[in-house]
N, C-alpha and C. Protein backbone atom coordinates (compact mmCIF):
# COMPACT_ATOMS: atom_id res chain seq x y z
N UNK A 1 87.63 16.16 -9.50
CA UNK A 1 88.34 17.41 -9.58
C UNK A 1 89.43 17.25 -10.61
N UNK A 2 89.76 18.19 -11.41
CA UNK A 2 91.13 18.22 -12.55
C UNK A 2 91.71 19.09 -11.47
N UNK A 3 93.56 18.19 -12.29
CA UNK A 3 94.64 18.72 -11.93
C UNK A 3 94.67 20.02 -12.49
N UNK A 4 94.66 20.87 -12.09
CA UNK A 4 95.24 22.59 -13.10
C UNK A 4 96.76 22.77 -12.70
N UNK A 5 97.64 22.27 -12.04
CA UNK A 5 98.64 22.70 -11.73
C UNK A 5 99.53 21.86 -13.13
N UNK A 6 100.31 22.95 -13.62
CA UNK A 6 101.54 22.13 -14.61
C UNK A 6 102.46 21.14 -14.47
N UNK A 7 103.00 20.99 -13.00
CA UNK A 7 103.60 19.86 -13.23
C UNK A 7 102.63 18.97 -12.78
N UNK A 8 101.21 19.18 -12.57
CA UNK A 8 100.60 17.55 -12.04
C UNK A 8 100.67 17.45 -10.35
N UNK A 9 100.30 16.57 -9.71
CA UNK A 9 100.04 16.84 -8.43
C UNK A 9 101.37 16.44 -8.11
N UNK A 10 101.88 17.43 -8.24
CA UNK A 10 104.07 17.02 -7.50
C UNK A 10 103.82 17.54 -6.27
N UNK A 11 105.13 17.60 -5.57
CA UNK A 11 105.00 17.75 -3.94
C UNK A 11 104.30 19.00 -3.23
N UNK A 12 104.50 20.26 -3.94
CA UNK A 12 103.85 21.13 -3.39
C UNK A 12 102.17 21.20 -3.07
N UNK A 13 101.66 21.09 -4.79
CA UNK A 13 100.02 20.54 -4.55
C UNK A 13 99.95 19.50 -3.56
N UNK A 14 100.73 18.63 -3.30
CA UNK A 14 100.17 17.50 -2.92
C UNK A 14 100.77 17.99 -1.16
N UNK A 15 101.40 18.33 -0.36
CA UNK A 15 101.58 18.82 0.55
C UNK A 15 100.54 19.56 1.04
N UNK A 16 99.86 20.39 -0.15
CA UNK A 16 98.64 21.33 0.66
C UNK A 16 97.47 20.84 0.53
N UNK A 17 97.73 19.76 -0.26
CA UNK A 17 96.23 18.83 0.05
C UNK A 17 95.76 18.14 1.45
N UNK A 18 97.30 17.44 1.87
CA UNK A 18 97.39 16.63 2.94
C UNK A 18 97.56 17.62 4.02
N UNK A 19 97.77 19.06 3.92
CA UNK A 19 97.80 19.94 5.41
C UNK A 19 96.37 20.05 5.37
N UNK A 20 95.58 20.37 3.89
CA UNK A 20 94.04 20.61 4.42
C UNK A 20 93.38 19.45 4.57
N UNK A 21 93.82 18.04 4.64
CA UNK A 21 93.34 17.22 4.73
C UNK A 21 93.33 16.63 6.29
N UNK A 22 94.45 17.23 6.67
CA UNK A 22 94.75 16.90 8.29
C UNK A 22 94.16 17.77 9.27
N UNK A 23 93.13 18.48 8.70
CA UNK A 23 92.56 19.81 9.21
C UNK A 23 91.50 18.55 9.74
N UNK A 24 90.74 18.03 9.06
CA UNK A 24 89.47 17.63 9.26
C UNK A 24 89.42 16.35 9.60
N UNK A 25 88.22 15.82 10.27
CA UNK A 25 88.12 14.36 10.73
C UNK A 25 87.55 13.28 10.15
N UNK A 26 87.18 14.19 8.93
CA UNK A 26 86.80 12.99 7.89
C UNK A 26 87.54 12.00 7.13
N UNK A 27 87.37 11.19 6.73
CA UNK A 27 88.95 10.36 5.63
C UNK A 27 88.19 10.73 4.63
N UNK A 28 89.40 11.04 4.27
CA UNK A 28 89.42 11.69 2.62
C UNK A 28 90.37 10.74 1.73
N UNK A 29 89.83 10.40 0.68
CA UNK A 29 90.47 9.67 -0.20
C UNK A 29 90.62 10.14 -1.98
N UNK A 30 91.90 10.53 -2.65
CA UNK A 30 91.79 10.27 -4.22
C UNK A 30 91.73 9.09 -4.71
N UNK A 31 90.98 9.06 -6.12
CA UNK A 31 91.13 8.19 -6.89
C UNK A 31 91.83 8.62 -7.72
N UNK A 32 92.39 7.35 -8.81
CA UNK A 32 93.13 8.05 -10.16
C UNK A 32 93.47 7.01 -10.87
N UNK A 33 93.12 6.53 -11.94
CA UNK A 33 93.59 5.39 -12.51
C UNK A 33 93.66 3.98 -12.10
N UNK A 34 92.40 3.81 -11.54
CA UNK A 34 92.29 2.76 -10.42
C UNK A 34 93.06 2.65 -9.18
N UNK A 35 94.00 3.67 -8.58
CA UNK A 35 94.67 3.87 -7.26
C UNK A 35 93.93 4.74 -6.24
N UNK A 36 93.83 4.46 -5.41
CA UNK A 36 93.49 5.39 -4.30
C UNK A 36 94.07 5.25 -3.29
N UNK A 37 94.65 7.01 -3.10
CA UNK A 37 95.23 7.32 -2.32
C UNK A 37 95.06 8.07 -0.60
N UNK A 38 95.24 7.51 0.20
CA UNK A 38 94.53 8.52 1.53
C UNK A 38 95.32 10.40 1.62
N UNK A 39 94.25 10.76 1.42
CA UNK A 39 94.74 12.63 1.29
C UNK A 39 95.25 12.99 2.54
N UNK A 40 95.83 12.00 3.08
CA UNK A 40 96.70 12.70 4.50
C UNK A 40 98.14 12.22 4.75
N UNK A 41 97.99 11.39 3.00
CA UNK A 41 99.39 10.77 3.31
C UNK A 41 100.22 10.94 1.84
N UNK A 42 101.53 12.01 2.20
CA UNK A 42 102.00 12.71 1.03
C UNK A 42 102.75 11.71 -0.03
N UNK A 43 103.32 10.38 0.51
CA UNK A 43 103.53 9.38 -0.32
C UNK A 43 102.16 8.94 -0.91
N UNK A 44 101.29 8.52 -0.58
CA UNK A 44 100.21 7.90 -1.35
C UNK A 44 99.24 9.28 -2.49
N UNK A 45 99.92 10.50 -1.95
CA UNK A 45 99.49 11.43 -3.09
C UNK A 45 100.36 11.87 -4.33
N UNK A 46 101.33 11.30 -3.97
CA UNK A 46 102.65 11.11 -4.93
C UNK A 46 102.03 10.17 -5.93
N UNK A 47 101.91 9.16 -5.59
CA UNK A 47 102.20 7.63 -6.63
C UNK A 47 101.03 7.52 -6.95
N UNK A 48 100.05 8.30 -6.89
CA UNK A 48 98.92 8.72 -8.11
C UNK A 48 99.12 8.90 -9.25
N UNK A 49 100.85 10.01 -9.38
CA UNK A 49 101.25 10.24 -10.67
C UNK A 49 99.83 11.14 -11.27
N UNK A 50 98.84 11.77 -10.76
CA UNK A 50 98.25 12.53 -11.62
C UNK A 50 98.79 13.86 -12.23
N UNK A 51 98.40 13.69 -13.80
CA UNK A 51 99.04 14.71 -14.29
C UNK A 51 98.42 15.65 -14.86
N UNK A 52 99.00 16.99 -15.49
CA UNK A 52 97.93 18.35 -15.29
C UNK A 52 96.98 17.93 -16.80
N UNK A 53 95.22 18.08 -16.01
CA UNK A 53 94.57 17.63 -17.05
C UNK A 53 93.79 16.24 -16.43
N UNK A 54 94.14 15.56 -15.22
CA UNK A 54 94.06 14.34 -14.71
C UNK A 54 92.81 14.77 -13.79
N UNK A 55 91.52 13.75 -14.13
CA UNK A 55 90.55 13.97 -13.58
C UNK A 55 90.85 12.87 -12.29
N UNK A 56 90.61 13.77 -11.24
CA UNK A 56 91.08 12.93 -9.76
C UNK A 56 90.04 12.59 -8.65
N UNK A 57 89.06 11.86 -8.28
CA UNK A 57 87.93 11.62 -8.29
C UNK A 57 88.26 11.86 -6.46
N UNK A 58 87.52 12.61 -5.45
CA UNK A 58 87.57 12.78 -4.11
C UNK A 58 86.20 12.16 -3.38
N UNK A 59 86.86 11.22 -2.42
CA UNK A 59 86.07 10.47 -1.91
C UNK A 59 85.82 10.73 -0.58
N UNK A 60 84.66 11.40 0.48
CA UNK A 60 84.68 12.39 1.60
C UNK A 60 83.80 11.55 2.31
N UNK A 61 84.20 11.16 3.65
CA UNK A 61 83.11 10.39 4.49
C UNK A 61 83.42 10.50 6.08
N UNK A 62 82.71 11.41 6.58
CA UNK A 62 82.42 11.82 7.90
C UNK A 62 81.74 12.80 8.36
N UNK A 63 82.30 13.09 9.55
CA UNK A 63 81.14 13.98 10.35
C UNK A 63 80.92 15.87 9.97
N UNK A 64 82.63 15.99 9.09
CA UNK A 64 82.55 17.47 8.36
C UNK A 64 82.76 17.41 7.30
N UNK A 65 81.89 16.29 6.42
CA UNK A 65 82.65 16.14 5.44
C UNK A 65 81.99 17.23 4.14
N UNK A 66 80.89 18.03 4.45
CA UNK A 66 80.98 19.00 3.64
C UNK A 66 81.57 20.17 3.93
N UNK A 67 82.62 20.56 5.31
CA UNK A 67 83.80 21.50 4.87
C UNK A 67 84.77 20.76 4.28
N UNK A 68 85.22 19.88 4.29
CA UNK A 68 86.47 18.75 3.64
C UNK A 68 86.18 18.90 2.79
N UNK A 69 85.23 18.67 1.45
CA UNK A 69 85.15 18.43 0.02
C UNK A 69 85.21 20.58 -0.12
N UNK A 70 84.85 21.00 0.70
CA UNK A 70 84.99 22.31 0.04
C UNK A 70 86.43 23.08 0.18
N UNK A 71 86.99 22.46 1.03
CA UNK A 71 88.32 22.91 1.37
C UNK A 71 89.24 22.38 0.44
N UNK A 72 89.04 21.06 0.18
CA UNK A 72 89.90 20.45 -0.77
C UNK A 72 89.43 20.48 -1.94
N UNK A 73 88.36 21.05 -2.29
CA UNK A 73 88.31 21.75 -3.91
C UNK A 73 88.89 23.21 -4.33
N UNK A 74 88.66 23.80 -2.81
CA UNK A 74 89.67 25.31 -3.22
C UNK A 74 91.29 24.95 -3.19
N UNK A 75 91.71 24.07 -2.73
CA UNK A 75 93.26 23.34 -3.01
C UNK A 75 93.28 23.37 -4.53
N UNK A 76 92.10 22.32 -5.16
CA UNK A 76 92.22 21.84 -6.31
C UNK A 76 92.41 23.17 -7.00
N UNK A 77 91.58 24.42 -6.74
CA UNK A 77 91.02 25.61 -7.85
C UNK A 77 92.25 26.57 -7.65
N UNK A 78 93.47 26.34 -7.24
CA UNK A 78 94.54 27.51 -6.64
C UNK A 78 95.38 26.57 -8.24
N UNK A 79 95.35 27.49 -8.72
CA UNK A 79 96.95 27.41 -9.72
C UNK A 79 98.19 27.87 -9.42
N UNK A 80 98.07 28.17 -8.59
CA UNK A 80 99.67 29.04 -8.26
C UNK A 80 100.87 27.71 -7.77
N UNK A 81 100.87 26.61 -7.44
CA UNK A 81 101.59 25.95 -7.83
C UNK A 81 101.75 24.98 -8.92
């Protein structure tokens, strides 16, 4: 998934990643520059440092994990922060 947000995944994106991430029972994980981060934890979506333009690779493994990758791609597709 690319970052579209301008400042890059700063606290707001990254807050509504980890509320839709806490929705579901799958672990969800970003990649980014060889880091990976767990999407339920707003420090480890911080220190990704991805910035707008930053291809962020989502890693989905469980029992809903095709609402999880779809939920957290409409996160990704919202520009409004």
């Amino acid at each position: 998934m690319v970052i579209t947000w301008e400042k890059g995944l700063h606290a707001r994106p990254a807050s509504r990643v980890v509320r839709t991430a806490q929705r579901f029972a799958s672990d969800i994980r970003l990649r980014f520059n060889g880091n990976v981060a767990n999407a339920r934890s707003i420090m480890g979506m911080l220190l990704l440092c991805a910035t707008m333009g930053a291809s962020v690779s989502v890693e989905v493994e469980g029992e809903d994990e095709e609402k999880a990758i779809q939920a957290v791609q409409q996160v990704f597709d919202s520009i409004d922060s």
